[in-house]
Protein backbone atom coordinates (compact mmCIF):
# COMPACT_ATOMS: atom_id res chain seq x y z
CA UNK A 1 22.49 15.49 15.04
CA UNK A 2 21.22 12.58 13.73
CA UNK A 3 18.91 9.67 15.95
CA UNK A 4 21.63 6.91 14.62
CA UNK A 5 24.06 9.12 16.71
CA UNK A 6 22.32 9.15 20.01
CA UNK A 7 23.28 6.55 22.71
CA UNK A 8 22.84 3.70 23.42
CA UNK A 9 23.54 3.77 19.86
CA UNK A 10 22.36 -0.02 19.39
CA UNK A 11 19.14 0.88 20.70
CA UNK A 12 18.31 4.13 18.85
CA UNK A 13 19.59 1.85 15.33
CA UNK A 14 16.76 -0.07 15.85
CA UNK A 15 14.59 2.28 16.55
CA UNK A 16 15.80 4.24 13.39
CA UNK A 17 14.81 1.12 11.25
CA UNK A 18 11.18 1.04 12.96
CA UNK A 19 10.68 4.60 11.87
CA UNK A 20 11.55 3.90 8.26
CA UNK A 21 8.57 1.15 8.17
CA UNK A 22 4.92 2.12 8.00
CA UNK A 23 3.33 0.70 10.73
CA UNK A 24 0.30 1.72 11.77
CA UNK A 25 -2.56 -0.11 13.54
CA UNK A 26 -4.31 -2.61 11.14
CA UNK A 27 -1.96 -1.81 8.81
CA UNK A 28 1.45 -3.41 10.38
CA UNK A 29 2.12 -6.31 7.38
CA UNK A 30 5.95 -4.23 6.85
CA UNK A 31 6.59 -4.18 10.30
CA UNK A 32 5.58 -7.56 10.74
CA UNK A 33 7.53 -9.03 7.90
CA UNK A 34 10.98 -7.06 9.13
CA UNK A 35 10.77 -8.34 12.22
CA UNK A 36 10.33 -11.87 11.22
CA UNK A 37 13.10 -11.34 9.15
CA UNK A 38 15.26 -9.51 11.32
CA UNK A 39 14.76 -12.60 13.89
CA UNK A 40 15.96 -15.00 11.38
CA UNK A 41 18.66 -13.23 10.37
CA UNK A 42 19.94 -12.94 14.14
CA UNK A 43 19.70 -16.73 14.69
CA UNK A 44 16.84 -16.33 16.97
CA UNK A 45 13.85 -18.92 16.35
CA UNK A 46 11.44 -16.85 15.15
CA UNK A 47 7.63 -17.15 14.21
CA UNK A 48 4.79 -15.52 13.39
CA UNK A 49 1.64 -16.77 14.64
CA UNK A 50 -1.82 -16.03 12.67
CA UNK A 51 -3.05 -12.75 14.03
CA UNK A 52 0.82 -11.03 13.13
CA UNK A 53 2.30 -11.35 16.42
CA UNK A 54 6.27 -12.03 16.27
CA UNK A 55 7.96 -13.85 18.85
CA UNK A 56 11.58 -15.10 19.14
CA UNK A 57 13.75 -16.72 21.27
CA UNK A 58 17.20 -17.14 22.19
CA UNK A 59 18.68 -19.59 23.96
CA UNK A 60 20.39 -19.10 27.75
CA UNK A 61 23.88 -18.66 27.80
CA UNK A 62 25.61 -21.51 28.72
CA UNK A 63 25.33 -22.64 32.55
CA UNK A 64 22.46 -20.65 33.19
CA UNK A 65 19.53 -23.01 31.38
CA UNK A 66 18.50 -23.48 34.39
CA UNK A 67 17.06 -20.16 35.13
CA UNK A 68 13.81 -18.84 34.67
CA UNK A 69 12.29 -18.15 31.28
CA UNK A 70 12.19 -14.09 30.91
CA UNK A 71 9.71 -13.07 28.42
CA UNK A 72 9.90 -8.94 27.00
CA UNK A 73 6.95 -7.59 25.67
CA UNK A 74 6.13 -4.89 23.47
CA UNK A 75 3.80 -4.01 20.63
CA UNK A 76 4.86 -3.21 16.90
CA UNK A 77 2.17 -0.76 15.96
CA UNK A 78 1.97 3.06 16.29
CA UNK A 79 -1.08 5.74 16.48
CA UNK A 80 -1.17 7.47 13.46
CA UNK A 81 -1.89 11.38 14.24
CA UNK A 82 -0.81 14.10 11.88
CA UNK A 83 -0.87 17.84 11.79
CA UNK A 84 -3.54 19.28 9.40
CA UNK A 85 -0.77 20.41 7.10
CA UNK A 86 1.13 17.21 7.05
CA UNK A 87 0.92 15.33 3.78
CA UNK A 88 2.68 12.40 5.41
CA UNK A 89 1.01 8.73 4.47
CA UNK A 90 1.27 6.27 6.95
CA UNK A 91 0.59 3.51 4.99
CA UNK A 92 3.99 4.05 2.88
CA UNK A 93 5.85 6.80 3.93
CA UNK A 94 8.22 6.55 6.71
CA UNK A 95 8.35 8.78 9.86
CA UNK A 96 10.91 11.47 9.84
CA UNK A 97 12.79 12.07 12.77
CA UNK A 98 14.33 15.76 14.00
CA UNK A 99 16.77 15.32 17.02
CA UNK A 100 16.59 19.17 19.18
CA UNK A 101 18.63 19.51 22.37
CA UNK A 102 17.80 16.55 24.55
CA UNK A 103 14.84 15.44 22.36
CA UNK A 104 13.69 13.50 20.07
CA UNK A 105 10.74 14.42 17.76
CA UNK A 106 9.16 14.04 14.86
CA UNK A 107 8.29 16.03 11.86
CA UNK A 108 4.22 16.96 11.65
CA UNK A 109 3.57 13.10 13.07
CA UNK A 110 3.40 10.84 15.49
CA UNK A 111 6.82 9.55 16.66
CA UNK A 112 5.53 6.02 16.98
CA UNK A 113 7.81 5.89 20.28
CA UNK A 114 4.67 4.46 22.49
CA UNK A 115 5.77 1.19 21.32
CA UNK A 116 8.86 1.56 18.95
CA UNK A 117 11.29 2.07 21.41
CA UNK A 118 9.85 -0.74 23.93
CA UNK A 119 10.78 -3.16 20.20
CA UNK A 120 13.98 -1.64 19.74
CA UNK A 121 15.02 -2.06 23.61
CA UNK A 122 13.95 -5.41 22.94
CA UNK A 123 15.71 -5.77 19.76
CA UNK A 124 18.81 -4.52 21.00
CA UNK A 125 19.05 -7.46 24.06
CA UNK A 126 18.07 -10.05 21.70
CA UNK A 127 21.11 -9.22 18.87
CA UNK A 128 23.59 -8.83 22.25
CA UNK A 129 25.72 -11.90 22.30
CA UNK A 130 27.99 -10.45 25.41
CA UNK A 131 24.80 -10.43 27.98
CA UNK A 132 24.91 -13.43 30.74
CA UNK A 133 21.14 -14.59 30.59
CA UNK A 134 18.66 -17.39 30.95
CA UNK A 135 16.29 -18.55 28.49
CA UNK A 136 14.65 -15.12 26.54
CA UNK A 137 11.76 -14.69 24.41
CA UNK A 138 10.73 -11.60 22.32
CA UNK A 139 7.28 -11.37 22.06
CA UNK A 140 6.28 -8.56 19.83
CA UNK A 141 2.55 -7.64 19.76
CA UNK A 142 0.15 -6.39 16.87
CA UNK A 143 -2.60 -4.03 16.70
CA UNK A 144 -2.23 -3.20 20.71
CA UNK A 145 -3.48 0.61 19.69
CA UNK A 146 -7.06 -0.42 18.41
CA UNK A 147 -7.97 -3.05 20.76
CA UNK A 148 -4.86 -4.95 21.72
CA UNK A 149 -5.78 -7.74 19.24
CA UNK A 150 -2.49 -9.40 18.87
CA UNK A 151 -2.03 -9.69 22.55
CA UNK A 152 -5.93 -10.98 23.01
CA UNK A 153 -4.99 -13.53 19.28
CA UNK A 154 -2.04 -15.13 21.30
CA UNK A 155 -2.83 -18.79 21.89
CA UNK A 156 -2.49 -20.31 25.16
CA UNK A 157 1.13 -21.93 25.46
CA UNK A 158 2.86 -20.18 22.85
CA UNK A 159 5.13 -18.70 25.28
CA UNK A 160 7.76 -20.71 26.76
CA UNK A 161 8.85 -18.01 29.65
CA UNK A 162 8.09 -17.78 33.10
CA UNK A 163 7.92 -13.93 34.34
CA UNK A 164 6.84 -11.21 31.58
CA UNK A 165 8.02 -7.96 31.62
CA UNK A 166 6.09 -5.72 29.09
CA UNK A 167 8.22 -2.54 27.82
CA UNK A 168 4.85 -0.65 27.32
CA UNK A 169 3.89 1.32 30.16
CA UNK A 170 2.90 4.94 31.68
CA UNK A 171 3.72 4.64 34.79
CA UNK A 172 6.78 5.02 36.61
CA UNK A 173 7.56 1.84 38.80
């Protein structure tokens, strides 16, 4: 089976694509250019601010303008561990992904899950045009694995939202 096959298939399509782009920390340029481009190409208004952090927004639906800005959070880059046999390059090569049973794993590497699929959750509300929402902003991180310097680079009133939910955590609830 492959991971494009898995549901919810728009979720696990973006996730797919993060796979295929190096991304690992202090070394996320790739992933930071796709997702600026995968922004604009969606319609969203999309920047990059000067430490590499991506964040895009898309308007509320209709009617509900009023409601309060919603903000998702997640970080771009991954922790790049490797078996001692694995000739895999994280700079250029991407991660390849074996699907067994219920799980989802990859092969002689990191998965780059912890904080891939918190972007590709986010990606997959922000390409939705059937969702009833408020104002929404994507605000994808850089370099959280090292010392969370994208998070600590974002200027004060860059973010438009209210409440922030951040799709990276460890603990249940």
């Amino acid at each position: 089976m492959s991971i494009r096959n898995l549901d919810p298939q728009v979720v696990w399509k973006n996730f797919y694509a993060l796979t295929q782009i190096p991304r690992p920390s202090k070394h996320e340029e790739k992933a930071v250019e796709y997702m600026y481009n995968w922004g604009k190409e969606h319609g969203l208004g999309t920047i990059k601010d000067e430490v590499g952090n991506i964040i895009m927004r898309k308007p509320a639906t209709p009617g509900l303008e009023g409601r309060k800005g919603i903000i998702l959070q997640a970080h771009m880059d991954m922790v790049p561990q490797k078996t001692p046999d694995s000739k895999h390059d994280f700079i250029n090569d991407p991660i390849t992904t074996i699907v067994k049973g219920d799980w989802l794993y990859a092969d002689d590497t990191t998965l780059g899950a912890d904080n891939g699929l918190g972007v590709a959750a986010i990606m997959a509300i922000m390409e939705d045009e059937s969702l009833q929402h408020g104002p929404l902003e994507a605000l994808i991180t850089a370099d959280e694995e090292t010392g969370m310097y994208g998070a600590f680079g974002l200027k004060g009133g860059e973010l438009e939202g209210e409440l922030l939910l951040n799709l990276d955590s460890e603990e249940e609830g």
